[in-house]
PDB file of N, CA and C in Angstrom:
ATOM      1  N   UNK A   1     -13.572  -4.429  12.636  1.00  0.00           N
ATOM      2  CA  UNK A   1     -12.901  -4.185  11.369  1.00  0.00           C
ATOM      3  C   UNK A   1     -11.633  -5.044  11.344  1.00  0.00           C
ATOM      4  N   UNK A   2     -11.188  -5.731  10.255  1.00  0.00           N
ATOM      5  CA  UNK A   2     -10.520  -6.158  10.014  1.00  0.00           C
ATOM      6  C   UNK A   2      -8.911  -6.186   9.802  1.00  0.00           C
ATOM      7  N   UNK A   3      -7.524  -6.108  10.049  1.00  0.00           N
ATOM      8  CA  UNK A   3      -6.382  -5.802   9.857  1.00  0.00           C
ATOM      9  C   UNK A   3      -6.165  -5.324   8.101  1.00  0.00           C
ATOM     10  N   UNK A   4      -7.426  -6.434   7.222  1.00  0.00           N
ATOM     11  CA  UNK A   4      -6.800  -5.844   5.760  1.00  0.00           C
ATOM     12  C   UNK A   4      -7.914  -4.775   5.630  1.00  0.00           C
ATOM     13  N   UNK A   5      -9.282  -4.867   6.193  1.00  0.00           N
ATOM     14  CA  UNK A   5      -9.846  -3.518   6.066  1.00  0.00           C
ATOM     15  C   UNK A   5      -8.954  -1.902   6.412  1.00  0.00           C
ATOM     16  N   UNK A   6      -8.277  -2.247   7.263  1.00  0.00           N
ATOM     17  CA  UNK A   6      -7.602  -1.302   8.145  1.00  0.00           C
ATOM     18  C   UNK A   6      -6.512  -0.349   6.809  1.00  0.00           C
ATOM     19  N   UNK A   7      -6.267  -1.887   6.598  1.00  0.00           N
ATOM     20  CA  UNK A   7      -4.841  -1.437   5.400  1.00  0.00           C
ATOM     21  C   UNK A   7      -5.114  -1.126   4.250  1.00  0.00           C
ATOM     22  N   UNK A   8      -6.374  -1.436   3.604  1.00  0.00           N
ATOM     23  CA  UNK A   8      -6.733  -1.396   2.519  1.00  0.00           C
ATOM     24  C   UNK A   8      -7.366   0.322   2.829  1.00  0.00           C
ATOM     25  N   UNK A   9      -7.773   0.727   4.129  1.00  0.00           N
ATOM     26  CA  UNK A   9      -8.619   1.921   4.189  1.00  0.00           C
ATOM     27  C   UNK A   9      -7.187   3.312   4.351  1.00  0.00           C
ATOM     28  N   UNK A  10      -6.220   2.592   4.521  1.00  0.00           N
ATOM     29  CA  UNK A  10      -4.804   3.434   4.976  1.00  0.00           C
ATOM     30  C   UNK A  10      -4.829   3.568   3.332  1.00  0.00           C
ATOM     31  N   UNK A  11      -4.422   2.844   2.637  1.00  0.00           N
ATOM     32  CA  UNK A  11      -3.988   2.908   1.638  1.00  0.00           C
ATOM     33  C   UNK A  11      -4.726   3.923   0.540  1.00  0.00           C
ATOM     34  N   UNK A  12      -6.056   4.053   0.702  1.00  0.00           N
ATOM     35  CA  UNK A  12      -7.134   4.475   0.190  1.00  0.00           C
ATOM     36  C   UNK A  12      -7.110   5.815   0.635  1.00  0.00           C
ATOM     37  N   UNK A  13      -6.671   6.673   1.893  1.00  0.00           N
ATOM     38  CA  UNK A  13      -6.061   7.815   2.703  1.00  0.00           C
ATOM     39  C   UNK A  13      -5.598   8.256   2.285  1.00  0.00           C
ATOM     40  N   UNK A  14      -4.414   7.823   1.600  1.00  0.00           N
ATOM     41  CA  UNK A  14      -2.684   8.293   1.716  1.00  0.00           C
ATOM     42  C   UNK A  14      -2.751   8.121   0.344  1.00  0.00           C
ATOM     43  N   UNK A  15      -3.633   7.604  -0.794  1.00  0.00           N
ATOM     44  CA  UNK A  15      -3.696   8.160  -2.109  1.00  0.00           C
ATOM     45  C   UNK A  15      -4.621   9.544  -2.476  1.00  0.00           C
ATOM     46  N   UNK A  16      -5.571   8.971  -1.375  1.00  0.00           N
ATOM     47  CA  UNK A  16      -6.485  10.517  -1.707  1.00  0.00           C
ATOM     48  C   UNK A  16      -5.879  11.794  -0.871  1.00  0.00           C
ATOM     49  N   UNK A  17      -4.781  11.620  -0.085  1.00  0.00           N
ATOM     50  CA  UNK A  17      -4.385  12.871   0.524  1.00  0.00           C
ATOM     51  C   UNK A  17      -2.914  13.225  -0.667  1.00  0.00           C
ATOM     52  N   UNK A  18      -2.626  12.347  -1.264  1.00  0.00           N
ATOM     53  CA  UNK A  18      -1.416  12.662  -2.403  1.00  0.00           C
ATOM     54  C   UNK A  18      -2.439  13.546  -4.040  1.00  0.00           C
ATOM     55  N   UNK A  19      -3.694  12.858  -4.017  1.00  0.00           N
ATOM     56  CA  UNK A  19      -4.234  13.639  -5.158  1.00  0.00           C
ATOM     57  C   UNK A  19      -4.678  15.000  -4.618  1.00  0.00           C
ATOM     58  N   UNK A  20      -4.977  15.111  -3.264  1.00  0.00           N
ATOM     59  CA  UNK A  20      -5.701  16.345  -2.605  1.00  0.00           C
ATOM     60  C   UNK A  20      -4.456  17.190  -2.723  1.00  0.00           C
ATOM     61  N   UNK A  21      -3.602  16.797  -2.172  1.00  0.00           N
ATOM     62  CA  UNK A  21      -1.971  17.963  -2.707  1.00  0.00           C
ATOM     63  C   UNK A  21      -2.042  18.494  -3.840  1.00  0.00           C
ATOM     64  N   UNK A  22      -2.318  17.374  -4.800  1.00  0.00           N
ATOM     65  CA  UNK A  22      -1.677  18.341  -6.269  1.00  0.00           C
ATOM     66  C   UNK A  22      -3.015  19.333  -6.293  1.00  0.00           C
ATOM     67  N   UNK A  23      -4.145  18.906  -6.301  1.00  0.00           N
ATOM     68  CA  UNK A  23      -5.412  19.729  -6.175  1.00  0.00           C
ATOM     69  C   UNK A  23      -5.121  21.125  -6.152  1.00  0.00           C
ATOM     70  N   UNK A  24      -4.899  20.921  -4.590  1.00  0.00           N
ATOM     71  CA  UNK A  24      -4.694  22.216  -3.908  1.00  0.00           C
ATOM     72  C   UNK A  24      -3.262  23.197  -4.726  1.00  0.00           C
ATOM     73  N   UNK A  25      -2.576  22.512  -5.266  1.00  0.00           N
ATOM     74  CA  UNK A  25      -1.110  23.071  -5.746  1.00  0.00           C
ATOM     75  C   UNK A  25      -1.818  24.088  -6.935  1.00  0.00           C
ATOM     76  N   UNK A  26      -2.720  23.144  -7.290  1.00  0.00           N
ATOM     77  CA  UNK A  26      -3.067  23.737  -8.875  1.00  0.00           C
ATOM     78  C   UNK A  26      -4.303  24.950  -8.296  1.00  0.00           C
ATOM     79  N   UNK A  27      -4.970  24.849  -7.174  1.00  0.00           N
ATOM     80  CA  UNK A  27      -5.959  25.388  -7.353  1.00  0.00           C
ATOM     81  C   UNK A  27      -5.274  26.816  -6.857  1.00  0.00           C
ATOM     82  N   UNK A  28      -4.281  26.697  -5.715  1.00  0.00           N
ATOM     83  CA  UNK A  28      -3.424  27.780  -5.717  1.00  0.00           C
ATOM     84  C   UNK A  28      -3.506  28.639  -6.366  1.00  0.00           C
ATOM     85  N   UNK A  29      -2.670  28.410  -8.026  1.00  0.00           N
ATOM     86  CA  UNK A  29      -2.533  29.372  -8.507  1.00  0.00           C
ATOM     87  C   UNK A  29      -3.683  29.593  -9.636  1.00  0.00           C
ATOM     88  N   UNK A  30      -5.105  28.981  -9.524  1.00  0.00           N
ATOM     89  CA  UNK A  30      -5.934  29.599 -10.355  1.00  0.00           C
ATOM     90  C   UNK A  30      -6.783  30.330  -9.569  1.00  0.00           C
ATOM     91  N   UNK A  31      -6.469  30.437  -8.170  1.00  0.00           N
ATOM     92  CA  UNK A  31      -7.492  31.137  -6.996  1.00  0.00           C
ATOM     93  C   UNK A  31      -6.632  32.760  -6.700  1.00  0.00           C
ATOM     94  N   UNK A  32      -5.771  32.352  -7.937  1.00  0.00           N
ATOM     95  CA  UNK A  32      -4.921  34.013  -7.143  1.00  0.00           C
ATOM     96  C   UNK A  32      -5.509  34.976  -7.914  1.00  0.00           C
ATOM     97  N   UNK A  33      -5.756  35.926  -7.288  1.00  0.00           N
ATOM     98  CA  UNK A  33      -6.403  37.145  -7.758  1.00  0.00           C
ATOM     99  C   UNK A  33      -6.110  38.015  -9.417  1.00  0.00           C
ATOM    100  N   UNK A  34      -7.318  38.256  -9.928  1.00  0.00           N
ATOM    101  CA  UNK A  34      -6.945  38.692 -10.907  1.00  0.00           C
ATOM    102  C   UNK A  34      -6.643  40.240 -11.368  1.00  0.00           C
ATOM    103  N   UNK A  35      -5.406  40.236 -12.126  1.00  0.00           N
ATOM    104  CA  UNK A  35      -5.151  41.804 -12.579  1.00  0.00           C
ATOM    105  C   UNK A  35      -5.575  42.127 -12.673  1.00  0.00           C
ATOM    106  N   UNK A  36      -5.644  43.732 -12.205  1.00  0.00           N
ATOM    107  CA  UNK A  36      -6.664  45.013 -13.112  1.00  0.00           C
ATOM    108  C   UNK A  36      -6.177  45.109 -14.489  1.00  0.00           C
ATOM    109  N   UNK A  37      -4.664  45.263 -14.515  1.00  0.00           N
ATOM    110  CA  UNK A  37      -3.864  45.579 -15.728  1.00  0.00           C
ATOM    111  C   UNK A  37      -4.038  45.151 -16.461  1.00  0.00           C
ATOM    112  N   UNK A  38      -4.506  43.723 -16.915  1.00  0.00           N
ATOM    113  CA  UNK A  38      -4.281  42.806 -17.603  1.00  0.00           C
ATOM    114  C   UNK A  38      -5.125  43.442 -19.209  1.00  0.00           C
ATOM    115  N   UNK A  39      -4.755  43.224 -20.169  1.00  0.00           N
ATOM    116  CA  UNK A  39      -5.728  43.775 -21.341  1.00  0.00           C
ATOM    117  C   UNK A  39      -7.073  43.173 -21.905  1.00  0.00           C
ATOM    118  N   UNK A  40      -7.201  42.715 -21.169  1.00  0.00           N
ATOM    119  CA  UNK A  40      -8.251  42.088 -21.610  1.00  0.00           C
ATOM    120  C   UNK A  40     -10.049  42.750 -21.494  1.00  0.00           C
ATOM    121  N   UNK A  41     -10.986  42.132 -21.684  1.00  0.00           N
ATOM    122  CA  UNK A  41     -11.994  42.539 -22.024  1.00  0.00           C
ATOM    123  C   UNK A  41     -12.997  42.673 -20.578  1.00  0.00           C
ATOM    124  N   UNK A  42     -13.833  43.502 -20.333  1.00  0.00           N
ATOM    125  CA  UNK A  42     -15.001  43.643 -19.175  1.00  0.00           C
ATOM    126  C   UNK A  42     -15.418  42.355 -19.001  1.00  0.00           C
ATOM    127  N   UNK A  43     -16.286  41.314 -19.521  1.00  0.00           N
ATOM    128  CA  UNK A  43     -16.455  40.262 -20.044  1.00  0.00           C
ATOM    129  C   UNK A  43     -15.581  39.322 -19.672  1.00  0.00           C
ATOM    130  N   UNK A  44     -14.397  39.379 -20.340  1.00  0.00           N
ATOM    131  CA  UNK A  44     -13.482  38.061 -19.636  1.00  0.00           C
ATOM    132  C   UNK A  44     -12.943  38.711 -18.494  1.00  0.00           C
ATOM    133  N   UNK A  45     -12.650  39.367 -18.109  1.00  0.00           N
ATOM    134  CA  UNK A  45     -12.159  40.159 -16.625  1.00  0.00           C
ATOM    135  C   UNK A  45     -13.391  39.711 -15.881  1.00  0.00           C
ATOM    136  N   UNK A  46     -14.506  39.702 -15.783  1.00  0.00           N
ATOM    137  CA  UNK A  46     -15.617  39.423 -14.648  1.00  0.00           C
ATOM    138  C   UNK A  46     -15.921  37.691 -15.095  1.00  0.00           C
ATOM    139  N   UNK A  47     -15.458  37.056 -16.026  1.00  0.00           N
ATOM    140  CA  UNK A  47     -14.900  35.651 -16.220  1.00  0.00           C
ATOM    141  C   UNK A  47     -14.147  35.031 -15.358  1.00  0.00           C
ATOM    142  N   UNK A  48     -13.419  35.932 -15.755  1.00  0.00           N
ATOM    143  CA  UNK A  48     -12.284  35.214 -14.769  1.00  0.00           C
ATOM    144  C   UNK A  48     -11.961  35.615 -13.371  1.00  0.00           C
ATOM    145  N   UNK A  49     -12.733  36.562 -12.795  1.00  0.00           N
ATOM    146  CA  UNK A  49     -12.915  36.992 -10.806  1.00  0.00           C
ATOM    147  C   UNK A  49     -13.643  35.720 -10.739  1.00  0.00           C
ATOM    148  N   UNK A  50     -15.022  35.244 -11.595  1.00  0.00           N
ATOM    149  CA  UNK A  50     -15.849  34.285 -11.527  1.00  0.00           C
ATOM    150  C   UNK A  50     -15.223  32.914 -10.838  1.00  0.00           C
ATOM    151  N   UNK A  51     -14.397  32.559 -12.183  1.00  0.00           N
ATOM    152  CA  UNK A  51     -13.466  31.489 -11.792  1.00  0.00           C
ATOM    153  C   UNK A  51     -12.758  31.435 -10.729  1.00  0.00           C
ATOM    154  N   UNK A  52     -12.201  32.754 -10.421  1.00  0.00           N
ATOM    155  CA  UNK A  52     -10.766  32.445  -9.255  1.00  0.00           C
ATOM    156  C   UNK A  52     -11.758  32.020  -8.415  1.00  0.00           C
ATOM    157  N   UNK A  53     -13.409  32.671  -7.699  1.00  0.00           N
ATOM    158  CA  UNK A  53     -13.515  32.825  -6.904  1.00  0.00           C
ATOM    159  C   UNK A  53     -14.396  31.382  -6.518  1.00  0.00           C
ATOM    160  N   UNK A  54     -14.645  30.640  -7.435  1.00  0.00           N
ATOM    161  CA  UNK A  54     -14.617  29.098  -7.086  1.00  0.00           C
ATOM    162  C   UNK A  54     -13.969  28.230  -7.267  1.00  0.00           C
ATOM    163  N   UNK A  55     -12.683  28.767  -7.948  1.00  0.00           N
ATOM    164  CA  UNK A  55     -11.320  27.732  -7.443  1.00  0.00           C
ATOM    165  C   UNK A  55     -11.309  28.098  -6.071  1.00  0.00           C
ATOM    166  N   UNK A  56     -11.252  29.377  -5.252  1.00  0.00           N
ATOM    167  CA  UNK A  56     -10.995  29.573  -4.162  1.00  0.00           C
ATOM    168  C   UNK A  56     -12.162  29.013  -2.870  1.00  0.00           C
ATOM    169  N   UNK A  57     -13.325  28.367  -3.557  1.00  0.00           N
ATOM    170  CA  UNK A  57     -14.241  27.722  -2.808  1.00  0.00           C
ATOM    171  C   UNK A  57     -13.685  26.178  -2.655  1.00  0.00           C
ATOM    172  N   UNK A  58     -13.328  25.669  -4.168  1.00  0.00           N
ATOM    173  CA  UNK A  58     -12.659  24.840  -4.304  1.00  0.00           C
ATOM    174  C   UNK A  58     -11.295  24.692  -3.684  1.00  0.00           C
ATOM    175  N   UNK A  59     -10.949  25.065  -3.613  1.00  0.00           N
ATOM    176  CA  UNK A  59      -9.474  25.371  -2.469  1.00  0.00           C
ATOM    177  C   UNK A  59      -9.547  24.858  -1.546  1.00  0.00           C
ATOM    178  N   UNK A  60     -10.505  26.012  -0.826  1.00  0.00           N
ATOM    179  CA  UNK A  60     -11.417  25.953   0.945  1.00  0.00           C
ATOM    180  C   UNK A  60     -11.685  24.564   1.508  1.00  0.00           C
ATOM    181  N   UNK A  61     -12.453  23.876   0.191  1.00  0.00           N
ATOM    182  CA  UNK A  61     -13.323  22.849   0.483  1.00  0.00           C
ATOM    183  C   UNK A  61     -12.039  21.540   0.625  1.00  0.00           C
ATOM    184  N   UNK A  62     -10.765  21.438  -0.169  1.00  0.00           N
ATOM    185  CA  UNK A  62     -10.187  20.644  -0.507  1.00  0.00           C
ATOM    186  C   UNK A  62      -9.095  19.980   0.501  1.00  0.00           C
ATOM    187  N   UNK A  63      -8.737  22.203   0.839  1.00  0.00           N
ATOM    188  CA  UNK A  63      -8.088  21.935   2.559  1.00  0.00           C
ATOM    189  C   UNK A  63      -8.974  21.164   3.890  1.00  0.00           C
ATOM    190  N   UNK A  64     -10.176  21.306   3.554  1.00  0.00           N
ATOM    191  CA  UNK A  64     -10.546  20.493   4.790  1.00  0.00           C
ATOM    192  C   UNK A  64     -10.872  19.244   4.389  1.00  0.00           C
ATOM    193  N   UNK A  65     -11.097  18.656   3.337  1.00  0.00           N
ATOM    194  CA  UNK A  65     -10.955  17.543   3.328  1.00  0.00           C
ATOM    195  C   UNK A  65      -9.482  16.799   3.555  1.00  0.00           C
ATOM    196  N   UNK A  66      -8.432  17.363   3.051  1.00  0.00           N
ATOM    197  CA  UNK A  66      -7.220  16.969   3.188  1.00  0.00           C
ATOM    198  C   UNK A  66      -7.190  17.018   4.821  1.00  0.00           C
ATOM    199  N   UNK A  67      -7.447  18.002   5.699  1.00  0.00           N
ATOM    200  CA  UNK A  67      -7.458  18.082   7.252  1.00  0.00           C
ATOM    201  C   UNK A  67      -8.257  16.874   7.896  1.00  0.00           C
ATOM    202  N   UNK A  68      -9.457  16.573   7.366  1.00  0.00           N
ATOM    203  CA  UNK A  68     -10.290  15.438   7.705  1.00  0.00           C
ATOM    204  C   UNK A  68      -9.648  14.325   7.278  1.00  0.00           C
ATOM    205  N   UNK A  69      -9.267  13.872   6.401  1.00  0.00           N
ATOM    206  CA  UNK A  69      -8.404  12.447   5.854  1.00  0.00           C
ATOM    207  C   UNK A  69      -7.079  12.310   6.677  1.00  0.00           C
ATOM    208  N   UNK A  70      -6.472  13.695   6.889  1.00  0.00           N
ATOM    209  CA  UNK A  70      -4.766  13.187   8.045  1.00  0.00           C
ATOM    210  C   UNK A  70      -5.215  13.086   8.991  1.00  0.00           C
ATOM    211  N   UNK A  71      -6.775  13.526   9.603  1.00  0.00           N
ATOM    212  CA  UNK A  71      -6.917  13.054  10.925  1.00  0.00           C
ATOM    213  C   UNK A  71      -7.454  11.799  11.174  1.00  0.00           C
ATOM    214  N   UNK A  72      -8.172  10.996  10.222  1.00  0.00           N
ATOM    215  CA  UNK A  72      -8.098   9.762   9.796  1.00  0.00           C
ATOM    216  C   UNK A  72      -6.778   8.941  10.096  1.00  0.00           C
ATOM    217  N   UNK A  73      -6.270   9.274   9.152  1.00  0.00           N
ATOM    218  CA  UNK A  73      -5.188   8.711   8.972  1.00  0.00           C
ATOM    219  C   UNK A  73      -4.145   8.497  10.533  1.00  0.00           C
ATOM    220  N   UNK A  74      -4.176   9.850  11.431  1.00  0.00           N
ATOM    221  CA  UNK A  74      -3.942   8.981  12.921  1.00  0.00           C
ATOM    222  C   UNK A  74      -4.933   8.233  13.469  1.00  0.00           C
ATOM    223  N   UNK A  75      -5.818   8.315  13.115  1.00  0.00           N
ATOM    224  CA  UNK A  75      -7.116   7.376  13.952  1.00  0.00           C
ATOM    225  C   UNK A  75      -7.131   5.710  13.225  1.00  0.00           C
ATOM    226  N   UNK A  76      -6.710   5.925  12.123  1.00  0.00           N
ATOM    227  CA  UNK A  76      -7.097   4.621  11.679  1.00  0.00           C
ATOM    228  C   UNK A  76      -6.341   3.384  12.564  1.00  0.00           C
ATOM    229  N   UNK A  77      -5.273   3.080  13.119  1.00  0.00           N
ATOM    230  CA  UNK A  77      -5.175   2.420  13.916  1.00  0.00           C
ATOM    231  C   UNK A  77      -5.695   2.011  15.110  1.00  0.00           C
ATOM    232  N   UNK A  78      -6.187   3.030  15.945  1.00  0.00           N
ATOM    233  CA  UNK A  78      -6.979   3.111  16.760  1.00  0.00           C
ATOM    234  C   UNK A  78      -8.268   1.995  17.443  1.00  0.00           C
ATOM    235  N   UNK A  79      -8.699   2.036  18.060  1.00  0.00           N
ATOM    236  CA  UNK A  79      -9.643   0.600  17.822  1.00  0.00           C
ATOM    237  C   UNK A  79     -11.149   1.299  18.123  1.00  0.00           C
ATOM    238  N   UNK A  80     -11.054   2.354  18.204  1.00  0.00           N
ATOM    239  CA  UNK A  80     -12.211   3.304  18.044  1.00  0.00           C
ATOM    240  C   UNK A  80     -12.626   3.870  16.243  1.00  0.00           C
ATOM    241  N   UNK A  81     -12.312   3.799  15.807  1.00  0.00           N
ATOM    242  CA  UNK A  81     -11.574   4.167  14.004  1.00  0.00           C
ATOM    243  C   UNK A  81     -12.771   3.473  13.771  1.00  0.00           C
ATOM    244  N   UNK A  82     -13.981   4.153  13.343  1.00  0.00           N
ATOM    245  CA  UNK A  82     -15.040   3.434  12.457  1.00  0.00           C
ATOM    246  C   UNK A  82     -15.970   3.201  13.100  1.00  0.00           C
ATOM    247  N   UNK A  83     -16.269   3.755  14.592  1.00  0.00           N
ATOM    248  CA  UNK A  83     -17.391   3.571  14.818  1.00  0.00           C
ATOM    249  C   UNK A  83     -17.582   5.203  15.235  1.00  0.00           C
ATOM    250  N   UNK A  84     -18.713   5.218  14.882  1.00  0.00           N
ATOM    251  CA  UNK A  84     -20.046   6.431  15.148  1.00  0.00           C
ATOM    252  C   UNK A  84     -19.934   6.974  16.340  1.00  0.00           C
ATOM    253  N   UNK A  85     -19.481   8.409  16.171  1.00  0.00           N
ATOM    254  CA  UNK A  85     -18.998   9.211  17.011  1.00  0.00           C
ATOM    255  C   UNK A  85     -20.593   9.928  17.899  1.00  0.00           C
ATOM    256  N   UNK A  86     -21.624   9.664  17.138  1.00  0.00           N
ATOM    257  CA  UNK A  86     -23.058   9.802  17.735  1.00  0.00           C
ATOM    258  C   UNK A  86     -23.477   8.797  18.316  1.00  0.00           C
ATOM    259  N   UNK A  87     -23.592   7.528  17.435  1.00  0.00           N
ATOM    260  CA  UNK A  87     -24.547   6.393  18.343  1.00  0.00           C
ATOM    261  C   UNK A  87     -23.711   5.137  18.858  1.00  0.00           C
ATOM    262  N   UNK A  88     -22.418   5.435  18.592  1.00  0.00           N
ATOM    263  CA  UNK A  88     -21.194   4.077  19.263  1.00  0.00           C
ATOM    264  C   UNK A  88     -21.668   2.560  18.400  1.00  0.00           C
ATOM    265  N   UNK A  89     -22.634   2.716  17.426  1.00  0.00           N
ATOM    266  CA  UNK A  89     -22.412   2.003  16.526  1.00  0.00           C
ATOM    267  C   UNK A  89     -21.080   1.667  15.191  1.00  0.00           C
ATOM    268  N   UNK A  90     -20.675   0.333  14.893  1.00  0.00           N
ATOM    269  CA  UNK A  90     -19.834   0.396  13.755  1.00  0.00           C
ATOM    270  C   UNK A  90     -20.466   1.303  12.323  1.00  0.00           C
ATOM    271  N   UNK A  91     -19.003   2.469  12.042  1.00  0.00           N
ATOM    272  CA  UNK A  91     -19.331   2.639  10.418  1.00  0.00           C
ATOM    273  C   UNK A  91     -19.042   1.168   9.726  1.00  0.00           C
ATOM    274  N   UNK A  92     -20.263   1.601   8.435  1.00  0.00           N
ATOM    275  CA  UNK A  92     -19.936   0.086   7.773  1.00  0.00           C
ATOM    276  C   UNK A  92     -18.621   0.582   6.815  1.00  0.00           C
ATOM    277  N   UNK A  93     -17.556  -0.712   6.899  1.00  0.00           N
ATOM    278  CA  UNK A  93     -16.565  -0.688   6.295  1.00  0.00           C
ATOM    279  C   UNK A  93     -16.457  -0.311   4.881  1.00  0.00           C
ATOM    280  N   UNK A  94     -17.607  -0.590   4.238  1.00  0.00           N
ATOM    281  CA  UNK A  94     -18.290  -0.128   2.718  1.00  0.00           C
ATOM    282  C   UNK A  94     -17.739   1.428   2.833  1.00  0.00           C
ATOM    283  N   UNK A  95     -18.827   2.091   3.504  1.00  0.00           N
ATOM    284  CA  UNK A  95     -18.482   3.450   4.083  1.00  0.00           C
ATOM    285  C   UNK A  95     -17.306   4.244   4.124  1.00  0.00           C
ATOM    286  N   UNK A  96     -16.509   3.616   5.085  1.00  0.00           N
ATOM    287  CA  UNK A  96     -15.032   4.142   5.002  1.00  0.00           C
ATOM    288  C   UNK A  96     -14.557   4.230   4.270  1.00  0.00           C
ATOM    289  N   UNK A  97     -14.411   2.630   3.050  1.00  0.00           N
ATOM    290  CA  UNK A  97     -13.643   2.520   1.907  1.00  0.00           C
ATOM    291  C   UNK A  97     -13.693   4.183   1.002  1.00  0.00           C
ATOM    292  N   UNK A  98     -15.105   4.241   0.917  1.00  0.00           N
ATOM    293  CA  UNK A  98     -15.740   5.582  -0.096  1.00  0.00           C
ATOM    294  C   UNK A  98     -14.653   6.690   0.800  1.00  0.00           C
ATOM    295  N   UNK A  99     -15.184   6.934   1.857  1.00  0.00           N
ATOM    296  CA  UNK A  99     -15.497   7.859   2.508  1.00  0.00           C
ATOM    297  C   UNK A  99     -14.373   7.826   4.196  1.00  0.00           C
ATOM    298  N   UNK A 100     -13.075   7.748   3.915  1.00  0.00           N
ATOM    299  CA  UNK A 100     -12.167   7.212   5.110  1.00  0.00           C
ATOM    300  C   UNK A 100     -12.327   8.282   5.928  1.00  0.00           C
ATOM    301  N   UNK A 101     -12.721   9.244   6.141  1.00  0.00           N
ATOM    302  CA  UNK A 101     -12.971  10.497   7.180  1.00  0.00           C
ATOM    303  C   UNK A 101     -14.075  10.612   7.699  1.00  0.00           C
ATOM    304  N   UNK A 102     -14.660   9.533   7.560  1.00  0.00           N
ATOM    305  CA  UNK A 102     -16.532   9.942   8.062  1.00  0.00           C
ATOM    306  C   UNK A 102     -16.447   9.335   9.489  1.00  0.00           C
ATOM    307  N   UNK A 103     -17.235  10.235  10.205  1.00  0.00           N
ATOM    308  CA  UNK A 103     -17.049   9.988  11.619  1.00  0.00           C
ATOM    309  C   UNK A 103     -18.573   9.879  12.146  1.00  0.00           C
ATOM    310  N   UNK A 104     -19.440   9.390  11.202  1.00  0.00           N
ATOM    311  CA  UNK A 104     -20.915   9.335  11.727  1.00  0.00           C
ATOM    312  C   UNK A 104     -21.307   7.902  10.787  1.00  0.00           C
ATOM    313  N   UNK A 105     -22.416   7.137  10.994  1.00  0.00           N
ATOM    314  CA  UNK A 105     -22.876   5.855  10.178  1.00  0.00           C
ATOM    315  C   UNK A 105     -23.784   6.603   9.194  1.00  0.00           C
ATOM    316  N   UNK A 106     -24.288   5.880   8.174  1.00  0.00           N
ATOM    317  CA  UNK A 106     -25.335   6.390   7.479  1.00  0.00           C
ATOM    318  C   UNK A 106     -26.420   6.792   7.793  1.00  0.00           C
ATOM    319  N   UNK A 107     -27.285   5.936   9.216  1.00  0.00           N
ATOM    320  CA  UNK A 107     -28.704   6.688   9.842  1.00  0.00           C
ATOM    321  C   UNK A 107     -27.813   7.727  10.372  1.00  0.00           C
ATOM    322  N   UNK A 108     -27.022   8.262  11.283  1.00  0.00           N
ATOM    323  CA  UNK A 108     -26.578   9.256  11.754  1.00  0.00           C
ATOM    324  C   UNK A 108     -25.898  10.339  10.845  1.00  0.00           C
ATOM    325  N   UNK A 109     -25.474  10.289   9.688  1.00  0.00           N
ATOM    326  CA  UNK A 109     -25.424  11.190   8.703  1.00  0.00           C
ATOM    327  C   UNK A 109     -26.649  11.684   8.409  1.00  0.00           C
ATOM    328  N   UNK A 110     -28.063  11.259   7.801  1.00  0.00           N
ATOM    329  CA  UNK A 110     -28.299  11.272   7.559  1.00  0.00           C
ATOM    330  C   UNK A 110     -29.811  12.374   8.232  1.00  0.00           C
TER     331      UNK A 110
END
């Protein structure tokens, strides 16, 4: 891999771990539990448990991607950073670009 692959794949990290923040900021507070009190209807009350409770999947899912991308993000210097943690083959750099946390190649994902 290359020094501008490297930088171009940092860069590509450290924007998707700045959009994964606000994500998570917002999903916060649509994953917080809903009132009993609230006046509203049977109907939108089992609406909206609905919702919280896949913002709160959505949440789940967002923290570990954000956990998988900062651990990237120390590896990417590394001179191990991109190759296949199964077959010690190179990930293709294509790959990373998409996908900077993947720690397997495409036959080994797959």
């Amino acid at each position: 891999m290359t020094p501008e692959q490297r930088r171009e794949i940092r860069t590509r990290i450290e924007k998707r771990m700045e959009e994964l923040k606000i994500t998570i900021a917002q999903l916060e507070e649509t994953s917080k539990p809903v009132s009993l009190d609230q006046p509203i209807g049977r109907l939108s009350r089992m609406d909206s448990i609905a919702n919280q409770a896949i913002s709160g999947q959505r949440l789940t899912d967002s923290r570990r991607t954000l956990m998988r991308l900062e651990r990237a993000m120390d590896k990417v210097d590394d001179e191990h950073f991109g190759v296949c943690a199964e077959c010690g083959e190179d990930i293709a750099p294509g790959r990373l670009l998409v996908m900077p946390e993947a720690t397997l190649c495409v036959d080994c994902a797959e």
